[in-house]
N, C-alpha and C. Protein backbone atom coordinates (compact mmCIF):
# COMPACT_ATOMS: atom_id res chain seq x y z
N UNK A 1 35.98 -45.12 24.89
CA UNK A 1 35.98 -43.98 23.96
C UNK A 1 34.89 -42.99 24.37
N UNK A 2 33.49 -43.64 24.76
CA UNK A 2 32.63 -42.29 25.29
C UNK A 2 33.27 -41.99 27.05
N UNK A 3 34.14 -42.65 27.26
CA UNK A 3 34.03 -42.19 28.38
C UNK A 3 34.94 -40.67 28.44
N UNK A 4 36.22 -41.21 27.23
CA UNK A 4 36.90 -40.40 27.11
C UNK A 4 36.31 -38.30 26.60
N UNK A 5 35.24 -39.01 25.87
CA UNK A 5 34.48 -37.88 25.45
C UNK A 5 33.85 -36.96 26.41
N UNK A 6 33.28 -37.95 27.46
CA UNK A 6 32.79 -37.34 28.00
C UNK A 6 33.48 -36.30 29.03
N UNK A 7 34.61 -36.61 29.19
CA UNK A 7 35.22 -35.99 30.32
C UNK A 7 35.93 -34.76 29.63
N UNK A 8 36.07 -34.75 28.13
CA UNK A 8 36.54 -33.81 27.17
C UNK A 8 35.15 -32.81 27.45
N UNK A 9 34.17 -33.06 27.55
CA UNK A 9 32.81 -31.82 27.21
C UNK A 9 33.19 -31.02 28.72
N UNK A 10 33.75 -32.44 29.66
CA UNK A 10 33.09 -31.70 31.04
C UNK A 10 34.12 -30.13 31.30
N UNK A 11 35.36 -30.99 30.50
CA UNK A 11 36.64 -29.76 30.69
C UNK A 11 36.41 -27.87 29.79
N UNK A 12 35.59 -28.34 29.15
CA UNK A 12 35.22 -27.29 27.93
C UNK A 12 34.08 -26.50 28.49
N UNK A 13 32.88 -27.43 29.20
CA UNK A 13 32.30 -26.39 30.29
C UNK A 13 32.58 -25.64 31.09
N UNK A 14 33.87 -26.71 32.36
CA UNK A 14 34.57 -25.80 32.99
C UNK A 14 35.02 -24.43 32.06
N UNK A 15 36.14 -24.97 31.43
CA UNK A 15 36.80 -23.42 31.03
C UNK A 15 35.22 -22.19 30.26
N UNK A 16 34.58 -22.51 30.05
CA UNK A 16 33.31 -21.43 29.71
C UNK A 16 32.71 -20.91 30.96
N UNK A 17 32.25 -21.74 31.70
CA UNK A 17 32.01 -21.16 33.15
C UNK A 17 33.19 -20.61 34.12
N UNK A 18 34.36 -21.10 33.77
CA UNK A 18 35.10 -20.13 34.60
C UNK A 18 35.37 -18.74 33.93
N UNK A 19 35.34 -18.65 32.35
CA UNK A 19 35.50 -17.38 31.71
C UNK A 19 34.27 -16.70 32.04
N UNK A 20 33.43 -16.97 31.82
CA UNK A 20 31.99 -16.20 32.40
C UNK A 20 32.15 -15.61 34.03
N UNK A 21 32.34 -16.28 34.78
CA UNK A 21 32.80 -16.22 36.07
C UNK A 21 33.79 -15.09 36.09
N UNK A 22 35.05 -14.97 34.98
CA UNK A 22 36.01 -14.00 35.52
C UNK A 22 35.23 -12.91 34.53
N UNK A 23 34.70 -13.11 33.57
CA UNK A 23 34.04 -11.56 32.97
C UNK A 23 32.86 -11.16 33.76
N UNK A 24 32.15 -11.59 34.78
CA UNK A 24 31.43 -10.67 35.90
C UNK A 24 32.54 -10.34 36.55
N UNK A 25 33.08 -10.65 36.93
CA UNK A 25 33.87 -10.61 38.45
C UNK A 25 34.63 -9.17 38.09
N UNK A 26 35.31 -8.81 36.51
CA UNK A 26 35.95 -7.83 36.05
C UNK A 26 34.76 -6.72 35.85
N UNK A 27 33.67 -6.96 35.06
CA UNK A 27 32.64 -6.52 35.11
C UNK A 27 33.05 -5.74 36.52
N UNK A 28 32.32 -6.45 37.43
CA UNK A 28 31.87 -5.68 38.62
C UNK A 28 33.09 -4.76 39.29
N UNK A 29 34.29 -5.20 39.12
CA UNK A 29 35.31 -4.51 40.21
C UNK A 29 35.33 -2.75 39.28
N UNK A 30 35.07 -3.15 38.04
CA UNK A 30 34.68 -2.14 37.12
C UNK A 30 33.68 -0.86 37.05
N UNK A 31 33.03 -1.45 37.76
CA UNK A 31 31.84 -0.87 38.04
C UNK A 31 31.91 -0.26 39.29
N UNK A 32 32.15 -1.33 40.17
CA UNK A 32 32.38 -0.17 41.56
C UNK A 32 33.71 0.85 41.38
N UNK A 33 34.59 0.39 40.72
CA UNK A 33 35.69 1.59 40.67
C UNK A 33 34.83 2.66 40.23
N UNK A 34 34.32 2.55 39.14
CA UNK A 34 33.40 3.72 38.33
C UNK A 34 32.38 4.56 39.12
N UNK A 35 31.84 3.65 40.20
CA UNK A 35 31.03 4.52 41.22
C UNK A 35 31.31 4.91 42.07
N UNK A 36 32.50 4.22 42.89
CA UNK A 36 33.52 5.18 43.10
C UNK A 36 34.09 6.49 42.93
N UNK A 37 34.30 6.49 41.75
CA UNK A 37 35.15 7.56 41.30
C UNK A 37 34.20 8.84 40.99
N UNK A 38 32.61 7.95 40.72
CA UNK A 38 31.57 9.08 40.82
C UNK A 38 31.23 9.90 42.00
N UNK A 39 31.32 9.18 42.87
CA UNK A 39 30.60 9.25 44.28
C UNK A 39 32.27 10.30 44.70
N UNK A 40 33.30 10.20 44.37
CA UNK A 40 34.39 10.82 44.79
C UNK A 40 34.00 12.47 44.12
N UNK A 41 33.77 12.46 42.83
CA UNK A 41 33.73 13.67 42.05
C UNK A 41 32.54 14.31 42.68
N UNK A 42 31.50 13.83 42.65
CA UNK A 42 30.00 14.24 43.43
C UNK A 42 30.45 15.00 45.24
N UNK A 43 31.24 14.94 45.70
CA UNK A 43 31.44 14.80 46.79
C UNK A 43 32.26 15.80 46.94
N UNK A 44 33.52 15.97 46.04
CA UNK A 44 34.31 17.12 45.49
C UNK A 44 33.21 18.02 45.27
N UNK A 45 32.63 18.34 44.44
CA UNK A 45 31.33 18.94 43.53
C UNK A 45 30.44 19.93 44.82
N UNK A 46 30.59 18.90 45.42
CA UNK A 46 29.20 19.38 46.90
C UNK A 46 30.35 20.50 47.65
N UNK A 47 31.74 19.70 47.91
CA UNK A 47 32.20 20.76 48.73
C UNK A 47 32.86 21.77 48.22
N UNK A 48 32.98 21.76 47.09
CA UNK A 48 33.60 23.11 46.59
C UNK A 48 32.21 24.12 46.11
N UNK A 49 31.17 23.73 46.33
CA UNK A 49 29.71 24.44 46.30
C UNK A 49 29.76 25.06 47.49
N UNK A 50 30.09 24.24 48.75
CA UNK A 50 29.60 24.33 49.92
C UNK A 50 30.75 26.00 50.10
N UNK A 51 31.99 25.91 49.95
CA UNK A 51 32.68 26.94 50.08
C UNK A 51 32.07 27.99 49.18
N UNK A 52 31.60 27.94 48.34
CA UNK A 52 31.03 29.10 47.39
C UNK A 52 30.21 29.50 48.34
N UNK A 53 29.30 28.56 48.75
CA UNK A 53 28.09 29.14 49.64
C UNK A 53 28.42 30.38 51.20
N UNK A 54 29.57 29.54 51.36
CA UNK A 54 30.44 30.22 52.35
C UNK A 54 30.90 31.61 52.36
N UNK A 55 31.75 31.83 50.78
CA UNK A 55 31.88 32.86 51.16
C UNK A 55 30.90 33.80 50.54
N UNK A 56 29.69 33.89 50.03
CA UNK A 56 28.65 34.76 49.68
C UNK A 56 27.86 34.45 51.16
N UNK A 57 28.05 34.03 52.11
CA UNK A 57 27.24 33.92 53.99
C UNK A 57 28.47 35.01 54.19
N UNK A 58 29.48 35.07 53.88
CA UNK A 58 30.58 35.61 54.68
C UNK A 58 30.09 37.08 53.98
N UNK A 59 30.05 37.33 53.16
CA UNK A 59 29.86 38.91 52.18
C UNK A 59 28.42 39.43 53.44
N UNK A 60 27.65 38.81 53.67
CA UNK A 60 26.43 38.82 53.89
C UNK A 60 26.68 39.27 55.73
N UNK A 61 27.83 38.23 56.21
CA UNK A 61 27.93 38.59 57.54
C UNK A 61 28.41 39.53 57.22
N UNK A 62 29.69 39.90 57.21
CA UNK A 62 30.78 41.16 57.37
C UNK A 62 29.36 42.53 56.92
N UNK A 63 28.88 42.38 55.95
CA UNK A 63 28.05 43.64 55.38
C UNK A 63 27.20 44.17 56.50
N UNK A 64 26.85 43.12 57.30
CA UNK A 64 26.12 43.66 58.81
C UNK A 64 26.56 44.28 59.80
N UNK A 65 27.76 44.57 59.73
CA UNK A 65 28.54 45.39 60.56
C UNK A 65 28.12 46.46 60.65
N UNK A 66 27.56 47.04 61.54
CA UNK A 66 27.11 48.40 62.01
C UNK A 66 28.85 49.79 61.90
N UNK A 67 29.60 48.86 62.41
CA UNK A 67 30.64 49.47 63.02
C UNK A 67 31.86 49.38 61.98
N UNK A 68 31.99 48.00 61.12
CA UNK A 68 32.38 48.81 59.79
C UNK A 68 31.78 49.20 58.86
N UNK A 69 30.62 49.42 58.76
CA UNK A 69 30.17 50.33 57.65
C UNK A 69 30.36 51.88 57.82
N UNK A 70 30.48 51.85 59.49
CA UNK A 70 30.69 53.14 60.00
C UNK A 70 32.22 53.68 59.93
N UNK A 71 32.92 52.68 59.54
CA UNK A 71 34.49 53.01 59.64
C UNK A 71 34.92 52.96 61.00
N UNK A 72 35.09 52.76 61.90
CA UNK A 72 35.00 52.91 63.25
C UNK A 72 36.00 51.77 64.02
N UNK A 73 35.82 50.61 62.81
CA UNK A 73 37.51 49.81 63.35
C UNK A 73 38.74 50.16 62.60
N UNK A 74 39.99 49.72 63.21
CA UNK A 74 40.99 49.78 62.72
C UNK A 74 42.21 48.98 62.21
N UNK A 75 42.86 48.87 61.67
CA UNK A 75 43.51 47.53 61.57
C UNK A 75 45.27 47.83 62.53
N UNK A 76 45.81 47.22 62.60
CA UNK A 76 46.94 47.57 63.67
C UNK A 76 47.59 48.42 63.08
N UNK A 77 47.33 49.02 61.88
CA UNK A 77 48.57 49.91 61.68
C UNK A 77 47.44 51.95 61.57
N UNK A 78 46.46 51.43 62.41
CA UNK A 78 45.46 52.36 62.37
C UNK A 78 44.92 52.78 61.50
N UNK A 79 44.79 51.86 60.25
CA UNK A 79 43.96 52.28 59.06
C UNK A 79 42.70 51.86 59.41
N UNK A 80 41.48 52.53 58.40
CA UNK A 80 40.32 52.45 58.64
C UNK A 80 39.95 51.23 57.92
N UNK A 81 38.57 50.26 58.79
CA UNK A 81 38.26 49.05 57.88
C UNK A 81 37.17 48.96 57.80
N UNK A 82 36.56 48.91 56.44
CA UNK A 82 35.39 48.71 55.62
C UNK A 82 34.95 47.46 55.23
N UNK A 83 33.17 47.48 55.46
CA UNK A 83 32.90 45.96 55.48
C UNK A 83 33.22 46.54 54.03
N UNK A 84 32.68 44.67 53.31
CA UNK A 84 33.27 44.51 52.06
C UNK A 84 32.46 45.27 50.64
N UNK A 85 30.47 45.70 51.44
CA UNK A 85 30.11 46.44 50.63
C UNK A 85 30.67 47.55 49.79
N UNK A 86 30.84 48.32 51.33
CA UNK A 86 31.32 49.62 51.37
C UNK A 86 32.21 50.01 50.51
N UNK A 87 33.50 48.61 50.88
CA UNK A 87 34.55 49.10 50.15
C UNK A 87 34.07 49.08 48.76
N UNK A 88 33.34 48.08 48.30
CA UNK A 88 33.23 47.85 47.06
C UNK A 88 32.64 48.96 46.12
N UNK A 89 32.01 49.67 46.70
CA UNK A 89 30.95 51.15 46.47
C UNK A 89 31.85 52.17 46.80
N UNK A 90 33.16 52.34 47.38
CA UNK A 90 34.14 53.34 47.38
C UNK A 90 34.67 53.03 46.35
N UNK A 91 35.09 52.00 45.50
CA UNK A 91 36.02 51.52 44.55
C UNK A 91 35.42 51.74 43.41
N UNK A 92 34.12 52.49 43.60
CA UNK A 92 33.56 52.58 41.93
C UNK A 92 32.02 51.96 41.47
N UNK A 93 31.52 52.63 40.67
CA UNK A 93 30.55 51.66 39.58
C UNK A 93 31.53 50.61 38.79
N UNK A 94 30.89 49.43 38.69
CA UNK A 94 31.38 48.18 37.35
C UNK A 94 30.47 48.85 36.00
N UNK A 95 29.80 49.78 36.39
CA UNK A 95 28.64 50.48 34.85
C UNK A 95 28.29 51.30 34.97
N UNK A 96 28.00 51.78 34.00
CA UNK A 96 27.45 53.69 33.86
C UNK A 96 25.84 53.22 33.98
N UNK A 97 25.18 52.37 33.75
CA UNK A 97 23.90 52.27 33.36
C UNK A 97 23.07 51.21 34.33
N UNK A 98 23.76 51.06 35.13
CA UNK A 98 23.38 49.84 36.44
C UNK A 98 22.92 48.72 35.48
N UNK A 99 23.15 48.22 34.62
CA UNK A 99 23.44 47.09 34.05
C UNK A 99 24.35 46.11 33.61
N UNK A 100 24.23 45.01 33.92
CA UNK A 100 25.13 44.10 34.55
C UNK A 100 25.33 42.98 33.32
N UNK A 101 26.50 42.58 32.38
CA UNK A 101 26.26 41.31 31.60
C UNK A 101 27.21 40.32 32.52
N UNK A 102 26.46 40.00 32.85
CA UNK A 102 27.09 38.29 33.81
C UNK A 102 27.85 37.14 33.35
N UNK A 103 28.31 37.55 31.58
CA UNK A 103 28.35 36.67 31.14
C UNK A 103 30.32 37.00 30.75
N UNK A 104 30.57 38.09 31.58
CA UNK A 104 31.97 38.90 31.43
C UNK A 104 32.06 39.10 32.76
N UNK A 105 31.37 38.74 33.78
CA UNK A 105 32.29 38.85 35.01
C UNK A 105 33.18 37.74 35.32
N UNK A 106 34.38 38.26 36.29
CA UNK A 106 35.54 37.86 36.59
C UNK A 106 35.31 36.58 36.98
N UNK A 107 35.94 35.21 36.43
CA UNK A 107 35.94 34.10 36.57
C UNK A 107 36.74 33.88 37.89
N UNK A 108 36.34 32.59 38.62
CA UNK A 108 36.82 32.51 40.15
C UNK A 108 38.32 32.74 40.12
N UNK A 109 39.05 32.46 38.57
CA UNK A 109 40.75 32.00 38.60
C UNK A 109 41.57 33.99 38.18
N UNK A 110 40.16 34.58 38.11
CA UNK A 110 40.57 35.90 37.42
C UNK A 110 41.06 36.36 38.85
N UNK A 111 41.70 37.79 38.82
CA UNK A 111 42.47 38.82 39.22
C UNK A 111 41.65 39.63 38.70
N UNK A 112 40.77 39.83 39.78
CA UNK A 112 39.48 41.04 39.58
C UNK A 112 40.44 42.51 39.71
N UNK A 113 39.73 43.13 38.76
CA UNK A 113 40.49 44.91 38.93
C UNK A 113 40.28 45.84 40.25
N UNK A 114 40.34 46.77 40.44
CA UNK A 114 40.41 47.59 41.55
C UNK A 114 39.06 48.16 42.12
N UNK A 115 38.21 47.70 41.07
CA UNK A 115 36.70 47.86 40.85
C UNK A 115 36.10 46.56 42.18
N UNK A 116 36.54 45.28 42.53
CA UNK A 116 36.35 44.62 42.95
C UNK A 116 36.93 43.97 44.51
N UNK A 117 35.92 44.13 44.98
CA UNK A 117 36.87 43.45 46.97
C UNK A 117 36.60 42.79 47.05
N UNK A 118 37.66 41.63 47.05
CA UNK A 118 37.75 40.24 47.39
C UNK A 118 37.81 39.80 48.83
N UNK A 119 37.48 38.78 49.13
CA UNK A 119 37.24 38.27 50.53
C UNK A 119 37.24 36.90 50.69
N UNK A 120 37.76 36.50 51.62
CA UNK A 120 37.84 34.96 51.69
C UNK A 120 37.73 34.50 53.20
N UNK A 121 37.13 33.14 53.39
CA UNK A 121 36.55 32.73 54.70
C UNK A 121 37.36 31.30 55.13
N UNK A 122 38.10 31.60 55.93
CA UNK A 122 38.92 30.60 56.35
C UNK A 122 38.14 29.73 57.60
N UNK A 123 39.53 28.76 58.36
CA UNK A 123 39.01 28.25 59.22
C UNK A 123 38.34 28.73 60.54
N UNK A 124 38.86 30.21 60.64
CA UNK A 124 38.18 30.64 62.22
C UNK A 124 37.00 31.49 61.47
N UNK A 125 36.11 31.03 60.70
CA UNK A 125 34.61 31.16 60.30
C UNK A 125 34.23 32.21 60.37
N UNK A 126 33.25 32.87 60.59
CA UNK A 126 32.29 34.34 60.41
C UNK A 126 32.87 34.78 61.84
N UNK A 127 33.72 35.67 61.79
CA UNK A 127 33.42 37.05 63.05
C UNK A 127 33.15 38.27 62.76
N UNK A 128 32.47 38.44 64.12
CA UNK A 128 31.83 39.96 64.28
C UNK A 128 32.95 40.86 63.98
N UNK A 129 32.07 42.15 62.95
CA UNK A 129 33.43 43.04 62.96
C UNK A 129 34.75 43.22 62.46
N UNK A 130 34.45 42.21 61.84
CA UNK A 130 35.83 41.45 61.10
C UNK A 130 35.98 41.66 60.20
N UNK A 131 36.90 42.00 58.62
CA UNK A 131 37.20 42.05 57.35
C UNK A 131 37.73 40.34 57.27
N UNK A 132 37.84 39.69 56.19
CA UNK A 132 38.05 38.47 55.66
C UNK A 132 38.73 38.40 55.06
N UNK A 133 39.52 38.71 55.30
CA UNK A 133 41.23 38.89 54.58
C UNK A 133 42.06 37.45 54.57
N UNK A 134 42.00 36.71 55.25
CA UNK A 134 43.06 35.62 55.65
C UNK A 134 43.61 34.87 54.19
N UNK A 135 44.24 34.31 54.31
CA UNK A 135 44.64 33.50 53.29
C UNK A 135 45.20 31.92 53.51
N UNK A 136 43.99 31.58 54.34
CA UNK A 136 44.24 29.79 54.62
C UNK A 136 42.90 29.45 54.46
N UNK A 137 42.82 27.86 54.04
CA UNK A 137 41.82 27.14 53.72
C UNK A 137 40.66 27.87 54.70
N UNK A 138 39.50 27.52 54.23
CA UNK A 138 38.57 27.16 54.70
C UNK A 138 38.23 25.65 55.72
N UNK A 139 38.71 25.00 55.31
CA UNK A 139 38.42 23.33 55.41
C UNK A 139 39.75 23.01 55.79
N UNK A 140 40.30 21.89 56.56
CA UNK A 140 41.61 21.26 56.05
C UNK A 140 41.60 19.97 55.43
N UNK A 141 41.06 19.15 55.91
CA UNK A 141 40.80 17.74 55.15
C UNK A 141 39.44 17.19 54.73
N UNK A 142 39.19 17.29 53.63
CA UNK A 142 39.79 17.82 52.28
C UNK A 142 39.98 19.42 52.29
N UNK A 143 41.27 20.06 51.82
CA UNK A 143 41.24 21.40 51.80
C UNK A 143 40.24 21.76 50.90
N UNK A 144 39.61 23.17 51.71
CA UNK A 144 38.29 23.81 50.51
C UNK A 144 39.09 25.39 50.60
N UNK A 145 38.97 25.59 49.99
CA UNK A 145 38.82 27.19 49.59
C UNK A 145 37.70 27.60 49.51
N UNK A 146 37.15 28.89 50.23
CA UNK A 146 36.15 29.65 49.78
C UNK A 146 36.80 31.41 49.66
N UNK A 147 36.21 32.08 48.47
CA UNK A 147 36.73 33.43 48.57
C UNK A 147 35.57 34.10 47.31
N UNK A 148 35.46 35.12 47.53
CA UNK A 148 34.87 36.10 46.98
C UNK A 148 35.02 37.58 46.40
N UNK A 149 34.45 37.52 45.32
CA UNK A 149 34.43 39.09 44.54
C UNK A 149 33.23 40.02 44.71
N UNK A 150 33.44 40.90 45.10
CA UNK A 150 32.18 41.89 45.31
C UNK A 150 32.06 43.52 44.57
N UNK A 151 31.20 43.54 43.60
CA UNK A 151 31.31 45.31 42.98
C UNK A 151 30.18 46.12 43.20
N UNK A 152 29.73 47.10 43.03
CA UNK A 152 29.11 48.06 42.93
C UNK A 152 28.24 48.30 41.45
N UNK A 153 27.11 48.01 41.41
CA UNK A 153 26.56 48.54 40.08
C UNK A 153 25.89 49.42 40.32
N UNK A 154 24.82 50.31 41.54
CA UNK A 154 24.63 51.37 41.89
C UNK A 154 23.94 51.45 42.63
N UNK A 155 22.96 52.50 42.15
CA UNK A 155 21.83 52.86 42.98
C UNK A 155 20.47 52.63 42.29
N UNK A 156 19.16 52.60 43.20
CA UNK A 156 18.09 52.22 42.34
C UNK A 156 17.13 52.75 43.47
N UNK A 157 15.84 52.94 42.11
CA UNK A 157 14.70 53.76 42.67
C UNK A 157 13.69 52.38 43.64
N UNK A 158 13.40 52.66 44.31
CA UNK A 158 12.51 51.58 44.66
C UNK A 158 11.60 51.34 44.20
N UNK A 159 10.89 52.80 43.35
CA UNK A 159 9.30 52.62 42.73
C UNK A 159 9.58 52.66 41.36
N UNK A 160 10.84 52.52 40.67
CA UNK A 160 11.30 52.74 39.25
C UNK A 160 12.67 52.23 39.48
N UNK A 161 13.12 50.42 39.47
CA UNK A 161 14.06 49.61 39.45
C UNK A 161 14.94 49.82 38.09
N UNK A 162 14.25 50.63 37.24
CA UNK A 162 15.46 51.47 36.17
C UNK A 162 16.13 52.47 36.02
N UNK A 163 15.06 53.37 37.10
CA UNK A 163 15.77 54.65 36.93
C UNK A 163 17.60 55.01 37.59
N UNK A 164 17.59 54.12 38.19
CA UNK A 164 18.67 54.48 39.13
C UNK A 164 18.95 55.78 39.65
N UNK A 165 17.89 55.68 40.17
CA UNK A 165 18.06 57.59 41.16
C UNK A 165 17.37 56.93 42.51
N UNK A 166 17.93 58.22 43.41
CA UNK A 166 17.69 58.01 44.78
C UNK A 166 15.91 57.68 45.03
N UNK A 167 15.62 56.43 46.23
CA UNK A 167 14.39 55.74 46.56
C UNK A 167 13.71 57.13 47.16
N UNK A 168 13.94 58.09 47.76
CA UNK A 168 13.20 58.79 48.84
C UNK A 168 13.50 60.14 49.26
N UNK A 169 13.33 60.62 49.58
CA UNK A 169 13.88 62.10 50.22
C UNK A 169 12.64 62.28 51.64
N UNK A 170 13.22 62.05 53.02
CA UNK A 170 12.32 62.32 53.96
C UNK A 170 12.93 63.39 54.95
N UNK A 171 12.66 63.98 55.79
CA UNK A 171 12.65 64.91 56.51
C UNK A 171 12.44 64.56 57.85
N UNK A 172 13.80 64.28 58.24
CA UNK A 172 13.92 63.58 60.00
C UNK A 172 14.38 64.88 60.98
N UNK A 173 13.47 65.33 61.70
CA UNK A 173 13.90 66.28 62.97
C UNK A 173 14.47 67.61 62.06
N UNK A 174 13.72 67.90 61.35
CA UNK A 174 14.59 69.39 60.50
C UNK A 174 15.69 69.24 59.25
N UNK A 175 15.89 67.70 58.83
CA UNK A 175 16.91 67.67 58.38
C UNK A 175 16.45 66.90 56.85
N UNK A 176 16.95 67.16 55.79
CA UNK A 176 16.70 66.34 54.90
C UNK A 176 17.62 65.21 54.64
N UNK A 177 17.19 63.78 54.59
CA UNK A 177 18.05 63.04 54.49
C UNK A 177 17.35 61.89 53.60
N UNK A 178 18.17 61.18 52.44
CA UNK A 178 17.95 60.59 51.12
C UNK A 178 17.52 59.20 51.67
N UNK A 179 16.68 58.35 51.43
CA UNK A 179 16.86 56.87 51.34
C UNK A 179 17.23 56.14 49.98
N UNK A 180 18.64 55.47 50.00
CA UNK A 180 18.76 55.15 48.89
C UNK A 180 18.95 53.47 49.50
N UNK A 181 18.83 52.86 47.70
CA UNK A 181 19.00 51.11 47.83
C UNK A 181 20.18 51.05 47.09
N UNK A 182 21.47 50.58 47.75
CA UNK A 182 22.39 50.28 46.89
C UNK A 182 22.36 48.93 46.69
N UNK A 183 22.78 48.49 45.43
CA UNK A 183 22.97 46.98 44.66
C UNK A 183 24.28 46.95 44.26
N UNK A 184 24.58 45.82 44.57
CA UNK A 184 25.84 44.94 44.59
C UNK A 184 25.87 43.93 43.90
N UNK A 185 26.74 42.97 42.89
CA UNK A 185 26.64 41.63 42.23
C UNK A 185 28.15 40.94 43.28
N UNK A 186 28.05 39.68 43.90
CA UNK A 186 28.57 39.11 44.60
C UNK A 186 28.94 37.71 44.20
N UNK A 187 30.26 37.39 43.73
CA UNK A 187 30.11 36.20 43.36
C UNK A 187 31.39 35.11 44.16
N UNK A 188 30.19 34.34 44.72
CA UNK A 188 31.13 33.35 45.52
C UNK A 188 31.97 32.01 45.07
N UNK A 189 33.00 31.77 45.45
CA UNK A 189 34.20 30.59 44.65
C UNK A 189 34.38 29.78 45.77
N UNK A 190 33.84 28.21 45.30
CA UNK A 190 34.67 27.50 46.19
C UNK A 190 35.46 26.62 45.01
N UNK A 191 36.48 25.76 46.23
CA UNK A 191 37.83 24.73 45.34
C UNK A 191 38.41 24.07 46.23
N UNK A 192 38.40 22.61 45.94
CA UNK A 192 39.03 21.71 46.83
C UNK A 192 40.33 21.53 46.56
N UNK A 193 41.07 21.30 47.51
CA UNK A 193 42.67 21.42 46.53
C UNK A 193 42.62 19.59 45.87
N UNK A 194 43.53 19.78 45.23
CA UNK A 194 43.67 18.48 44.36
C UNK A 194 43.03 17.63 43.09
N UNK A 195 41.93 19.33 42.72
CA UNK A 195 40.94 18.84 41.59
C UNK A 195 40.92 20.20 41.23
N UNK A 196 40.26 19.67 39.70
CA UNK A 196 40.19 20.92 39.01
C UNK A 196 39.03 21.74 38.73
N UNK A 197 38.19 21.48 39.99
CA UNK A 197 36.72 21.73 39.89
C UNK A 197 36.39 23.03 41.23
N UNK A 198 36.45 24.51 40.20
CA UNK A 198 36.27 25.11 40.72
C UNK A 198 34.25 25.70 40.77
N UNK A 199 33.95 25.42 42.00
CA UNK A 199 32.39 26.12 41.67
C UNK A 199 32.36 27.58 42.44
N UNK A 200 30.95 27.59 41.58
CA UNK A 200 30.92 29.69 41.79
C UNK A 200 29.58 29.67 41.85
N UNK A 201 28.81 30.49 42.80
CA UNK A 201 27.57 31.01 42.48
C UNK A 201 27.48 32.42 42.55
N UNK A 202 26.76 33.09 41.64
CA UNK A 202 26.45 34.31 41.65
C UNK A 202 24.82 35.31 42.18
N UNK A 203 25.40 36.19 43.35
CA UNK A 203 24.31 36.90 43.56
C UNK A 203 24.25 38.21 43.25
N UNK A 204 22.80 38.83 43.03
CA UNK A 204 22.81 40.21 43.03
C UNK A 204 21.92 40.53 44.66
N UNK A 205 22.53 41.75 45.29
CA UNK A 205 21.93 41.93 46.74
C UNK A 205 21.72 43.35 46.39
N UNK A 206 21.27 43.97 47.83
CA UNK A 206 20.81 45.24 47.69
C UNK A 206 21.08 45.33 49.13
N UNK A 207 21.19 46.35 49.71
CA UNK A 207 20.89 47.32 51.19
C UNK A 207 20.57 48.38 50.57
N UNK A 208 19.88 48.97 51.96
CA UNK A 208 19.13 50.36 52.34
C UNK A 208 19.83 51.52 53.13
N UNK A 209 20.10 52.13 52.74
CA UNK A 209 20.96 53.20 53.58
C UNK A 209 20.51 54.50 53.91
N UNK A 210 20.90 55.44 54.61
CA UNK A 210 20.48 56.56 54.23
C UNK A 210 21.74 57.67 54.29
N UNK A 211 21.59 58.72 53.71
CA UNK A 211 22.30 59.97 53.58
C UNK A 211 21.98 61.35 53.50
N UNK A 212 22.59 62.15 54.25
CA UNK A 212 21.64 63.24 54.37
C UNK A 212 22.22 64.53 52.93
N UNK A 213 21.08 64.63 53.03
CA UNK A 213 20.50 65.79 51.52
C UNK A 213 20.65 66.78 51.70
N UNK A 214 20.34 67.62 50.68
CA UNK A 214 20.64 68.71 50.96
C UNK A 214 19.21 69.64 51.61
């Protein structure tokens, strides 16, 4: 009779230690799925940043163009091509008052108005001279998107960042000619395909130009 007992406790341990046994074991496969799935989103997260970053480098290259700011390329059907500043400062002020609420500009999924030049940076990366027109990934595996909105809020004094009037008036070889700072708000979008995690960072920039006066 104790023997019988005894072999009854030993069976009742087993089954407790094997339930303990399968609630880590679920535990854990639990857990790594979960960090997993973190480490997946984190990773998404980084590269749809990384394309944001992209295309505000891309606003930044194209704007260095000596030769389109000058108008001076063409596109095959002989129209004139403007880096993306330019255009954006032909297309208008976004304000009468060079003030900017950031909190109403065009979301990455918007259809910016006519006020705004968009640009996007695919796989054949930053070229010289180039407008950024394309319309294929950035990335292919994982596909990224990077693309960008760029406007015009104006002009600004250099020694009075409110006034918005021209920085300078100097006198080169007989000629009067203005130094002005134009400012731009630039906001870059990246997006991986297959998630719903679009990131954006927003800049405000400036260049120096000049124009001649009267």
């Amino acid at each position: 009779m104790k023997y019988r007992l005894q072999k009854g406790i030993v069976l009742v341990i087993s089954l407790v230690l094997l339930t303990s046994m399968t609630v880590v074991g679920v535990s854990s496969v639990s857990s790594g799925v979960l960090q997993t799935k973190m480490a997946t989103n984190q990773n998404t997260l980084s590269l749809a940043f990384d394309g944001a970053d992209a295309a505000i480098e891309g606003i930044v290259h194209e704007s260095s163009s000596t030769n389109l700011r000058a108008g001076t390329i063409e596109d095959v059907n002989g129209n004139q091509l403007f880096d993306v500043l330019t255009q954006a400062r032909n297309s208008g002020q976004i304000t009468d008052d060079n003030q900017v609420d950031f909190n109403n500009l065009p979301t990455c999924d918007d259809i910016a108005d006519a006020n705004w030049a968009e640009r996007s940076v695919t796989a054949n990366g930053l070229q010289d001279d180039t407008v950024m027109e394309g319309t294929t990934a950035m990335r292919a595996s994982p596909e990224v998107w990077a693309w960008s909105k760029s406007a015009y809020i104006g002009l600004k004094n250099l020694t009075d960042a409110n006034s918005g009037l021209v920085s300078s008036i100097v006198d080169t070889d007989g000629a009067r000619n203005r130094t002005i700072l134009e400012v731009f708000v630039v906001k870059g979008c990246g997006h991986v395909s297959g998630s719903v995690v679009n990131a954006a960072n927003t800049l405000v920039l400036s260049r120096q130009t000049t124009e001649s006066g009267d």
